[in-house]
N, C-alpha and C. Protein backbone atom coordinates (compact mmCIF):
# COMPACT_ATOMS: atom_id res chain seq x y z
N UNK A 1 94.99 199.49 106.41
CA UNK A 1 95.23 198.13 106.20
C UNK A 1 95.79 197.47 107.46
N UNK A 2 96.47 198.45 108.35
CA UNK A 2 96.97 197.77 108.99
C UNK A 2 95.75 197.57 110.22
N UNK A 3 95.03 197.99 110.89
CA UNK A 3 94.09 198.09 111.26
C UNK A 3 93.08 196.75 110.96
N UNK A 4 92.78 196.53 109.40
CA UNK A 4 91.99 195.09 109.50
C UNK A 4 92.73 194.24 109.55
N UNK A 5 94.58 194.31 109.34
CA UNK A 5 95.24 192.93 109.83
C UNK A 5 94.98 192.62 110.78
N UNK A 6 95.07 193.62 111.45
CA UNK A 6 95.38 193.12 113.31
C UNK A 6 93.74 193.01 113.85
N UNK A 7 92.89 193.50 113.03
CA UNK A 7 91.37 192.93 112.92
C UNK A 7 91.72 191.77 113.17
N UNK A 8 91.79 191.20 112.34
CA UNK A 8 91.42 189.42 111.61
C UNK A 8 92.69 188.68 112.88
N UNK A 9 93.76 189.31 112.89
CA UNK A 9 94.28 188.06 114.03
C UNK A 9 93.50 188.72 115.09
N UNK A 10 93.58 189.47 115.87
CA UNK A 10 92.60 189.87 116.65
C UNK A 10 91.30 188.82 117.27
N UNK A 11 90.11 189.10 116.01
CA UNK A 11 89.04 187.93 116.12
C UNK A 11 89.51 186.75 116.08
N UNK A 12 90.52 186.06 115.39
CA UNK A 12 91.51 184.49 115.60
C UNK A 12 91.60 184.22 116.52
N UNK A 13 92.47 185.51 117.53
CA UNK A 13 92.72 185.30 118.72
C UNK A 13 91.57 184.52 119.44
N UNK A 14 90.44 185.49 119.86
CA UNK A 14 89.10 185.55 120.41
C UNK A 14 88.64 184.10 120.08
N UNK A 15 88.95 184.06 118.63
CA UNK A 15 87.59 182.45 118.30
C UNK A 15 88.47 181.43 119.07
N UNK A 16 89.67 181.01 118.98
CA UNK A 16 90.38 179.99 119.24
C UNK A 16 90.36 179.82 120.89
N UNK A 17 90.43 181.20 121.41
CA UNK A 17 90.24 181.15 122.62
C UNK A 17 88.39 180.48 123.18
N UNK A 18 88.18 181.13 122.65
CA UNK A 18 86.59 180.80 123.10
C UNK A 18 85.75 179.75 122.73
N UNK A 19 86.39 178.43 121.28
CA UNK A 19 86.23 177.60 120.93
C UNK A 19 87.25 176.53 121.88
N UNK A 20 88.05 177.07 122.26
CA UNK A 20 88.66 175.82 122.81
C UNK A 20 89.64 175.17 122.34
N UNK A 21 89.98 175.42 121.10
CA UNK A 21 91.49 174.91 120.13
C UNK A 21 92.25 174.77 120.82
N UNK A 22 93.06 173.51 121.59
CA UNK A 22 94.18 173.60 121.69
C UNK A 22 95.08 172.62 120.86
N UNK A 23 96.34 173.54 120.47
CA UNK A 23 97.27 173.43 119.75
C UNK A 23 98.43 172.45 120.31
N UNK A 24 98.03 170.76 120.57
CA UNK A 24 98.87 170.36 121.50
C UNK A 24 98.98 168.91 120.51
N UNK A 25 100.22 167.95 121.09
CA UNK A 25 100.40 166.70 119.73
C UNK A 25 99.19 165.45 120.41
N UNK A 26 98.58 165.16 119.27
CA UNK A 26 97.56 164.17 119.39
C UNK A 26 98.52 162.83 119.64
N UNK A 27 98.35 161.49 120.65
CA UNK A 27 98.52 160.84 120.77
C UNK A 27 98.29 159.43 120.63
N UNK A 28 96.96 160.21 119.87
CA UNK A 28 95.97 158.65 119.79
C UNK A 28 96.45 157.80 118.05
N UNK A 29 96.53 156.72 117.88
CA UNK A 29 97.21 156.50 116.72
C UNK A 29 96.08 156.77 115.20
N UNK A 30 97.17 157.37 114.50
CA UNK A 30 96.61 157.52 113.40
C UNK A 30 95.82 156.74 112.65
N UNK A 31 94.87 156.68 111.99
CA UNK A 31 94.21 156.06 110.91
C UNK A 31 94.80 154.89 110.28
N UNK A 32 95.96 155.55 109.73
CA UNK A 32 97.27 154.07 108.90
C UNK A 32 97.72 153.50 109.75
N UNK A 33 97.80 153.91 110.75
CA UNK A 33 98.45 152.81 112.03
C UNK A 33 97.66 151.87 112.13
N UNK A 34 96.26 152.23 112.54
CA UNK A 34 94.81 151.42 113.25
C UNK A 34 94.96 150.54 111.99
N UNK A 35 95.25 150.98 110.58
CA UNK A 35 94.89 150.12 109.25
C UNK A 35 96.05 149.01 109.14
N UNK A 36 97.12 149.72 109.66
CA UNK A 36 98.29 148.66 109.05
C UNK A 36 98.21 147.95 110.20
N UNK A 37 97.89 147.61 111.52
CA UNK A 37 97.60 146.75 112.24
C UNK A 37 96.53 145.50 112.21
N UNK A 38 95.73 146.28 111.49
CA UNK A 38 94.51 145.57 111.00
C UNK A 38 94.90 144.36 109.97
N UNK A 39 95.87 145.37 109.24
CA UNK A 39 96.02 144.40 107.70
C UNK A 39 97.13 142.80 108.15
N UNK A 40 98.20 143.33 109.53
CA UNK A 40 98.97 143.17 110.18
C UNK A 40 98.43 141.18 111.10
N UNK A 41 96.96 141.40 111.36
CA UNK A 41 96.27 140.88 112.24
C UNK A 41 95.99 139.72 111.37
N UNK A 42 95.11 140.42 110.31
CA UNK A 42 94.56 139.93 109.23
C UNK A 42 95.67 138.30 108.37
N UNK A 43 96.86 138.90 108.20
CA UNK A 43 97.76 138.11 107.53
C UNK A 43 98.08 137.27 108.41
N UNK A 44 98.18 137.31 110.09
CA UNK A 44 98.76 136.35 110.26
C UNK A 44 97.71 135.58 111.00
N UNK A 45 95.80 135.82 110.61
CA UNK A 45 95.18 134.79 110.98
C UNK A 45 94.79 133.90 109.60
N UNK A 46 95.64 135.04 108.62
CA UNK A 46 95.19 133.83 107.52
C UNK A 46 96.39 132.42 107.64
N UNK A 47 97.87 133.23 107.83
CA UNK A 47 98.78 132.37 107.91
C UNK A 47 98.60 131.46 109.06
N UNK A 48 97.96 131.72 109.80
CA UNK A 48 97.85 130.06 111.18
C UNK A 48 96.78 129.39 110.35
N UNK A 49 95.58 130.34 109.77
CA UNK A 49 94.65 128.78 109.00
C UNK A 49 95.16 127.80 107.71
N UNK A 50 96.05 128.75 107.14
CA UNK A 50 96.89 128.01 105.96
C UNK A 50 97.83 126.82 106.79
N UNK A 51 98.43 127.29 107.53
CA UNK A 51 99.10 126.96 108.54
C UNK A 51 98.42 124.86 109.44
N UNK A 52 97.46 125.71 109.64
CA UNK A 52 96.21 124.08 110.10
C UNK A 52 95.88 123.36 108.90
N UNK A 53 95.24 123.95 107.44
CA UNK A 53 95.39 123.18 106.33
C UNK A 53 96.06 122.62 106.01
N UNK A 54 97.83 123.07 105.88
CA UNK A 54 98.61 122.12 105.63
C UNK A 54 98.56 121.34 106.69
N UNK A 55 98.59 121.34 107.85
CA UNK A 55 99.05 119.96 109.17
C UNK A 55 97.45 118.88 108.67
N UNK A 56 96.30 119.62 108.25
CA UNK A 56 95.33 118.34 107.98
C UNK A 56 96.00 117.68 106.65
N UNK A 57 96.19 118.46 105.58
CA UNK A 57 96.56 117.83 104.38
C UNK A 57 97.50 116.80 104.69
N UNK A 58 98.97 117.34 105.32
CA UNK A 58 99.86 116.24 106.01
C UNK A 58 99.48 115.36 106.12
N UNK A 59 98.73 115.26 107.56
CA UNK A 59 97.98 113.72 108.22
C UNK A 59 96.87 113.09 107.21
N UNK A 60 96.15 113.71 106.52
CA UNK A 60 95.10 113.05 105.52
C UNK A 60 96.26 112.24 104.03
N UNK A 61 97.01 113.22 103.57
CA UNK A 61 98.43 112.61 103.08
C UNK A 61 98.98 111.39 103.61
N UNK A 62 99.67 111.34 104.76
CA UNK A 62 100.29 110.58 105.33
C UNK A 62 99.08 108.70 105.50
N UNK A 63 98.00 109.36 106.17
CA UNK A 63 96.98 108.30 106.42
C UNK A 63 96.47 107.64 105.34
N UNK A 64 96.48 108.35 104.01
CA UNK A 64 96.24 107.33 102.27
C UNK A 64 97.81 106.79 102.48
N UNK A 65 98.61 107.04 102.32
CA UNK A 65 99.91 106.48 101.95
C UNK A 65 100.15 105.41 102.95
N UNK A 66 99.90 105.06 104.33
CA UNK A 66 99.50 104.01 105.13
C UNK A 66 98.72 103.23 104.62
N UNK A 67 97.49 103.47 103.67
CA UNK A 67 96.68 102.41 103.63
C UNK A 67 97.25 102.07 102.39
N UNK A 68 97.43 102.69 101.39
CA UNK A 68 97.80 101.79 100.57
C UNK A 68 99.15 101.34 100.24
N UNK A 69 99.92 101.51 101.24
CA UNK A 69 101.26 100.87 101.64
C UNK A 69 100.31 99.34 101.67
N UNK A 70 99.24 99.45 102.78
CA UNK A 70 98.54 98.22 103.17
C UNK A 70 98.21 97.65 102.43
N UNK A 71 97.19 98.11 101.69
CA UNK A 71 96.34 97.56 100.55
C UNK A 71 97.51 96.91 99.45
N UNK A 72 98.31 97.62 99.26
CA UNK A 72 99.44 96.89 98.27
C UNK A 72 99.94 96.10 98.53
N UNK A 73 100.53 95.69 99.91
CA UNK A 73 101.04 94.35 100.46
C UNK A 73 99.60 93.34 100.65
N UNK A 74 98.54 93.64 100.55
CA UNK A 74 97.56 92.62 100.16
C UNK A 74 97.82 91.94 99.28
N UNK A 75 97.99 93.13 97.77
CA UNK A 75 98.00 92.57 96.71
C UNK A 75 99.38 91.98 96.31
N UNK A 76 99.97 92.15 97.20
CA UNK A 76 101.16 91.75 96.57
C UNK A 76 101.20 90.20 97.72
N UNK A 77 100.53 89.73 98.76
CA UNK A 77 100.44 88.77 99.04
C UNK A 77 99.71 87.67 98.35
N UNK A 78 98.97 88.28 97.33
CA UNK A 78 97.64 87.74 96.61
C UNK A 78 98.67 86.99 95.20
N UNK A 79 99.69 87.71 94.99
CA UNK A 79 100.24 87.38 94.12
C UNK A 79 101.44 86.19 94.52
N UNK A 80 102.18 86.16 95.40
CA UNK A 80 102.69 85.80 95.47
C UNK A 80 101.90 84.32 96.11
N UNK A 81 100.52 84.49 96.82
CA UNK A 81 100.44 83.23 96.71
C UNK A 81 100.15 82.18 95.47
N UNK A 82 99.51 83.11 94.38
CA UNK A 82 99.24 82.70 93.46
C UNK A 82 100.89 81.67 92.74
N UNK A 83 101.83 83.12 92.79
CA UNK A 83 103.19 82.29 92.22
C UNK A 83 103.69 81.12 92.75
N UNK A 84 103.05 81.54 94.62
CA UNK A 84 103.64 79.86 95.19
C UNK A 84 102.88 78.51 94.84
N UNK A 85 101.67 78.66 94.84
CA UNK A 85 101.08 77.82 94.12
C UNK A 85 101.00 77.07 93.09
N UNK A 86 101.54 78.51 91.81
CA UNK A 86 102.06 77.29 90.67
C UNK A 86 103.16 76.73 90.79
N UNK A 87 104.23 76.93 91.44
CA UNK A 87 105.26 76.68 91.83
C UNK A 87 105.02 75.06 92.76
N UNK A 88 104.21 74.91 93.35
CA UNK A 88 103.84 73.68 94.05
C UNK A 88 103.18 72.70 92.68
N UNK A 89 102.46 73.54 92.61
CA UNK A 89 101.71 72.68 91.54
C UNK A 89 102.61 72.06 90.12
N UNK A 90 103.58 72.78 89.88
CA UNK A 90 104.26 72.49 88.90
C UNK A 90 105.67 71.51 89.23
N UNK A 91 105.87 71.73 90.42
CA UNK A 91 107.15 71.03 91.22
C UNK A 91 106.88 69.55 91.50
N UNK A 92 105.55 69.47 92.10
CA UNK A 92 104.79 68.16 92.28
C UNK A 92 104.43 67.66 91.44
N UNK A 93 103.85 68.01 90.09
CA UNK A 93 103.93 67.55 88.62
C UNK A 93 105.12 66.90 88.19
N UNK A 94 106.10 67.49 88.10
CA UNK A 94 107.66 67.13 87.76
C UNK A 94 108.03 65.81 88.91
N UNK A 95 108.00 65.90 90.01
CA UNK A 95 108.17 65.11 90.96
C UNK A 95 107.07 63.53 90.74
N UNK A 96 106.00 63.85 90.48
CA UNK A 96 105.06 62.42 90.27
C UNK A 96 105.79 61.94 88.74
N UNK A 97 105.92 62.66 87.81
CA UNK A 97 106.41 62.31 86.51
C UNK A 97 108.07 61.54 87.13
N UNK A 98 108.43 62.12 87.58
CA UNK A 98 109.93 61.53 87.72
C UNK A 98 110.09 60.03 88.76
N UNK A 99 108.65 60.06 89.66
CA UNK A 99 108.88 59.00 90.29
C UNK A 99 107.64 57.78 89.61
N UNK A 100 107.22 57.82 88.53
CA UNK A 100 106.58 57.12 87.61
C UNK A 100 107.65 56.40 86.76
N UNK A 101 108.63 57.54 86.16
CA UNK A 101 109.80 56.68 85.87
C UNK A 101 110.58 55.87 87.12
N UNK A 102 110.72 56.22 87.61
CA UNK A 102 111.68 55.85 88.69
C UNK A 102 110.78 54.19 89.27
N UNK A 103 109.20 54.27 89.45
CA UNK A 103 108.69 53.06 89.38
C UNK A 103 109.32 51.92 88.45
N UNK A 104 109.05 52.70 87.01
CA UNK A 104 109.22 52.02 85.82
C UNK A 104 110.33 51.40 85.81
N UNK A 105 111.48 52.00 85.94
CA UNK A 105 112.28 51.61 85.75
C UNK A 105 113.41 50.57 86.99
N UNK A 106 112.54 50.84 88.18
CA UNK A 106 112.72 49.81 89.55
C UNK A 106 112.27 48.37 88.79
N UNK A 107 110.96 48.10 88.04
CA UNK A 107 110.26 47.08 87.50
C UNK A 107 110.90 46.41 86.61
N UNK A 108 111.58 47.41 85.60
CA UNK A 108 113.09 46.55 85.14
C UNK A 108 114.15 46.08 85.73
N UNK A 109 114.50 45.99 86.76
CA UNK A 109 115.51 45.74 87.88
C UNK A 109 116.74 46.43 87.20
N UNK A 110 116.60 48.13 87.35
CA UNK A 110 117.44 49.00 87.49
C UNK A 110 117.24 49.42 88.98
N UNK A 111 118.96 49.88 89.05
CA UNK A 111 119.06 50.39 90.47
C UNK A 111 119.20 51.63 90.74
N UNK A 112 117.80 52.17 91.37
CA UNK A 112 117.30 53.86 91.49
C UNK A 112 117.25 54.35 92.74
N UNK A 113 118.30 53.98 93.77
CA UNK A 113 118.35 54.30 94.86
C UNK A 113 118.53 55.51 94.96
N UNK A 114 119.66 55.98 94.46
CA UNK A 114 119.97 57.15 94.20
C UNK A 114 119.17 58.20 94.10
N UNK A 115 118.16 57.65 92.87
CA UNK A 115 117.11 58.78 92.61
C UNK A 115 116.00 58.93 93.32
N UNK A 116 116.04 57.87 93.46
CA UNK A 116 115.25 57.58 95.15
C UNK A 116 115.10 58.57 96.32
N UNK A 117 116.30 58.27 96.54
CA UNK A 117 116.99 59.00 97.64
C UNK A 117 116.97 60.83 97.25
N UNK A 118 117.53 61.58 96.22
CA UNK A 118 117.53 62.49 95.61
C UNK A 118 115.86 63.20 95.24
N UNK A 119 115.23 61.86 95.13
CA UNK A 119 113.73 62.43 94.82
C UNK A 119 112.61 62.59 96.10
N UNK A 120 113.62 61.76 97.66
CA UNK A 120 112.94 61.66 98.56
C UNK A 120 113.47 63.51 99.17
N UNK A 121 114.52 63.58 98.96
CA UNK A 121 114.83 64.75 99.29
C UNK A 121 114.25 66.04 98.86
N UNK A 122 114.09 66.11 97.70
CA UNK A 122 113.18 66.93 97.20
C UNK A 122 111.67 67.11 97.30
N UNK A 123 110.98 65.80 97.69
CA UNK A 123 109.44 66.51 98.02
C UNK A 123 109.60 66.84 99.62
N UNK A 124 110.59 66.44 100.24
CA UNK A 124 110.79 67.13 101.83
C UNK A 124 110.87 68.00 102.03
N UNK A 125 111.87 68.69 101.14
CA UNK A 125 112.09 69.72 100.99
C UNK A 125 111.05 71.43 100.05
N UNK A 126 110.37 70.19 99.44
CA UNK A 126 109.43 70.94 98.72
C UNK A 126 107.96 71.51 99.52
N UNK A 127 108.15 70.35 100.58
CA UNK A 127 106.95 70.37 101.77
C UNK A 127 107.29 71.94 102.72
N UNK A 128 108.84 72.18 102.87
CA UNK A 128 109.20 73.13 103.27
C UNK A 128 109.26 74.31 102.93
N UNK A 129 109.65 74.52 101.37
CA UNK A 129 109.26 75.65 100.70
C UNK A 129 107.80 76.13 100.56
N UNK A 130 106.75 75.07 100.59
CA UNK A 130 105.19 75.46 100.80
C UNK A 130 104.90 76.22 102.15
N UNK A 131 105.29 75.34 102.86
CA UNK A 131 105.22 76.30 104.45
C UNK A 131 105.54 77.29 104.61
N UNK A 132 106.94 77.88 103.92
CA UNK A 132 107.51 78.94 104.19
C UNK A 132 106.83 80.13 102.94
N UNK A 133 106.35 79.53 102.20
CA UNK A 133 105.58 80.16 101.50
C UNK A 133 104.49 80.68 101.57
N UNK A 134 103.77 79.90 101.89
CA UNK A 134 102.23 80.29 103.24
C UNK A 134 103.00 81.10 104.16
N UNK A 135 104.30 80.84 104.86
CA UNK A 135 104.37 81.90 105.89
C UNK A 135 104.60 83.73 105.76
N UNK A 136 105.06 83.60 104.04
CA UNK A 136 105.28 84.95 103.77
C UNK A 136 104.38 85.45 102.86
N UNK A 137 103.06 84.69 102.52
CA UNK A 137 101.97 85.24 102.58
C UNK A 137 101.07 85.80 103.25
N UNK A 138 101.25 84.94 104.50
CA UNK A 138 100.73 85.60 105.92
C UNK A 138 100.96 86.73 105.96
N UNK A 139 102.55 86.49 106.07
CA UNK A 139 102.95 87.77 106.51
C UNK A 139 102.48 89.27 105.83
N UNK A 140 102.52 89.19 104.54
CA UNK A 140 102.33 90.34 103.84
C UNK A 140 100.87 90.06 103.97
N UNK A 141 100.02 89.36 103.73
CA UNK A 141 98.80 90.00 104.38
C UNK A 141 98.36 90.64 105.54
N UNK A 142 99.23 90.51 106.90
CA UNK A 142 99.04 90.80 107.95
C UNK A 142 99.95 92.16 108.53
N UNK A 143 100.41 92.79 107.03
CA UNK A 143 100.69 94.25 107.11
C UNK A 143 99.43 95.26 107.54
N UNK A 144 99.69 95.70 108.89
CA UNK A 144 98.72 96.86 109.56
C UNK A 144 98.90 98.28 108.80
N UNK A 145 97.67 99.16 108.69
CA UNK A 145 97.67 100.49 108.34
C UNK A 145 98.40 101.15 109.55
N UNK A 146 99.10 101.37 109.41
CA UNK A 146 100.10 101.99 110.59
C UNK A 146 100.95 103.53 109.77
N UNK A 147 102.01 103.59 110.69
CA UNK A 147 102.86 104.88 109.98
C UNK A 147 104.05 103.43 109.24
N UNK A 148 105.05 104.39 108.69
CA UNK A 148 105.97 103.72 108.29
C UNK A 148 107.19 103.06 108.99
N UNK A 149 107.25 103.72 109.82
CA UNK A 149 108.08 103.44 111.19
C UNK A 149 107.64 101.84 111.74
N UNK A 150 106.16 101.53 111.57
CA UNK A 150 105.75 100.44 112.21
C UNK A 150 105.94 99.96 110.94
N UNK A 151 105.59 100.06 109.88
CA UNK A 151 105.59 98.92 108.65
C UNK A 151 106.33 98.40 108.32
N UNK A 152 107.95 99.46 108.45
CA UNK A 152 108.80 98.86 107.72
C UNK A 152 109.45 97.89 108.21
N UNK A 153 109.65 97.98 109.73
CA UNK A 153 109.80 95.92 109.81
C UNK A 153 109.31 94.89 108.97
N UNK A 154 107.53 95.13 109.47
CA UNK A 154 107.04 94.41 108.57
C UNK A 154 107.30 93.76 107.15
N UNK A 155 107.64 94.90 106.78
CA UNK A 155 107.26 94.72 105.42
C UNK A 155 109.02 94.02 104.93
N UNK A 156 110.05 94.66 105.67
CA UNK A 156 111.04 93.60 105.65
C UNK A 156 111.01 92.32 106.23
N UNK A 157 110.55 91.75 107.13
CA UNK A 157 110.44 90.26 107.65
C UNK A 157 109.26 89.79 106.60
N UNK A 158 108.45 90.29 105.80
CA UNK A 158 107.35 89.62 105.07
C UNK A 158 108.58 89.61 103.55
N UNK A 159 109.28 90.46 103.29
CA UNK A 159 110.02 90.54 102.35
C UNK A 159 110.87 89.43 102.12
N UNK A 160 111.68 89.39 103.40
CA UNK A 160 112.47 87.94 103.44
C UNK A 160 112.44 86.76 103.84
N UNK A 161 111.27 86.86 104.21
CA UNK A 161 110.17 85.54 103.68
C UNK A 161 109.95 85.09 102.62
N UNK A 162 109.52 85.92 101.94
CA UNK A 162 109.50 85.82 100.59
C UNK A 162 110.51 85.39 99.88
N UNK A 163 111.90 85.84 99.79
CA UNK A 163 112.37 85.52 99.47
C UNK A 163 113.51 84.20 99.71
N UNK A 164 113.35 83.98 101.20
CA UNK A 164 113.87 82.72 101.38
C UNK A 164 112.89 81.49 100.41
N UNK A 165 111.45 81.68 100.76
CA UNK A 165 110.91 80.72 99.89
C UNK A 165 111.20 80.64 98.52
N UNK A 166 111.23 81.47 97.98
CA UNK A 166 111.83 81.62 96.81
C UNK A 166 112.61 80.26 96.06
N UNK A 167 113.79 80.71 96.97
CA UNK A 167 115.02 80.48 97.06
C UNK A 167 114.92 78.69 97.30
N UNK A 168 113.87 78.42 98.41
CA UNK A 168 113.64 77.48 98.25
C UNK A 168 112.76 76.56 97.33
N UNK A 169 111.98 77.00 96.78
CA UNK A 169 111.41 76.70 95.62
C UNK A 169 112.81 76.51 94.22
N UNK A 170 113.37 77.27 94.54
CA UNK A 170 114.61 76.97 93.83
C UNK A 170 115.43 75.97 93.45
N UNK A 171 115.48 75.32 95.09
CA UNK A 171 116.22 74.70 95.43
C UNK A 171 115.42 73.21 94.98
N UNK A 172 114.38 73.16 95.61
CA UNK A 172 113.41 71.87 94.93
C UNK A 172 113.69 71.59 93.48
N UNK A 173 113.59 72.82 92.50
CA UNK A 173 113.87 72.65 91.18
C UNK A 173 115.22 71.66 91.00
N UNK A 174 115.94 71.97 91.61
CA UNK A 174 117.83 71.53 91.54
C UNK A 174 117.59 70.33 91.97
N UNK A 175 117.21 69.92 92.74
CA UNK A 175 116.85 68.57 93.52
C UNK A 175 116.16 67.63 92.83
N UNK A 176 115.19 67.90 92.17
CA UNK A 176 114.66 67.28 90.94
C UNK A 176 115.23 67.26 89.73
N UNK A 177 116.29 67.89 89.47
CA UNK A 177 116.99 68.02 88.32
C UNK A 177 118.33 66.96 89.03
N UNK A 178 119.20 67.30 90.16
CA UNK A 178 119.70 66.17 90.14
C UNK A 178 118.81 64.58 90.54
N UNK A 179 118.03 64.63 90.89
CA UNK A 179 116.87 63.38 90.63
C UNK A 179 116.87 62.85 89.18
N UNK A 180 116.24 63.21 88.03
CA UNK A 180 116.66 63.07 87.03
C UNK A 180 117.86 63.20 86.34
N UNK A 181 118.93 63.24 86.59
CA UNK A 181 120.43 63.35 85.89
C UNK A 181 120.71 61.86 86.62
N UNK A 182 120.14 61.58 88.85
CA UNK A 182 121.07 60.32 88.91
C UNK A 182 119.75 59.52 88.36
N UNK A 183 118.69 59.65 87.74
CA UNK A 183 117.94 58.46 86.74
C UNK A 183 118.41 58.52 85.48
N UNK A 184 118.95 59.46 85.13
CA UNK A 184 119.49 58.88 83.80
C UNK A 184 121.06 58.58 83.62
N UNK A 185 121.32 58.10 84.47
CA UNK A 185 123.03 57.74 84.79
C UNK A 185 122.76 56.35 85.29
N UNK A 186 121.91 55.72 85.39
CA UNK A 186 121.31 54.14 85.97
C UNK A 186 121.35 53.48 84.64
């Protein structure tokens, strides 16, 4: 037995020698290496294209929300001219009615200076609230598709426009109301 042990390492010897085996550490990277690099590569060219999707979504995001920032201050100029309008239209109604009396009652030789005076003030003034009313229609129509940075001036100077006219439309009302209080104190 002992004889074919040392047989068999024997021929081992011989083959390994004569095949060329050498018994030395491989350096070249393993299989799971080459793979987990791969998988490694893989994730972070998906993460830069996810990465570019969101920056388009962003700007395609951002560029609707510009326009219809825009488009809404259209409509909201559309409206408000509409409100200034009845607002003229209804102020100047009140104003011809009040100076029909105010005729009328000049023809009786009542003395309507006052209201006169009070009613001259008010379509002057009413001439002014129209202007300024047209002016903050302009304005909000002439809101640009821009970023928000540029709008929001805008959209504040078209805002308080708006609302000074308002205010003055307001004020016409009061003016015609004391118009009629000094005609009915005559």
């Amino acid at each position: 037995m002992k004889n074919t042990f040392l047989a068999v390492v024997s021929a081992f010897a011989v083959f390994t020698v004569s095949t060329g085996i050498v018994l030395a550490t491989d350096t070249s990277p393993r299989p799971v290496q080459i793979r987990t690099q791969e998988i490694k590569d893989a994730r972070k060219d998906i993460r830069t294209g996810n990465q570019n999707e969101r920056k388009e979504l962003r700007a395609s995001i951002s560029a609707s929300r510009q326009t219809f920032r825009s488009e809404r201050a259209k409509m909201h100029a559309k409206r408000l001219e509409t409100h200034f309008n009845w607002y003229t239209e209804r102020l100047g109604n009140i104003a011809d009615r009040i100076q029909t009396r105010i005729d009328k009652e000049k023809t009786e030789g009542k003395n309507v200076t006052s209201a006169q005076t009070a009613l001259d003030q008010a379509k002057t003034q009413l001439t002014v609230a129209i202007s300024d009313g047209q002016k903050a229609v302009d304005l909000f129509a002439a809101i640009t598709v821009s970023t928000w940075d540029v709008q929001k001036p805008e959209v504040k100077t078209a805002i308080d426009a708006a609302q000074k006219a308002r205010s003055e439309f307001a004020h016409v009302h009061q003016l015609l109301a004391d118009a009629l209080k000094a005609l009915a104190t005559n």
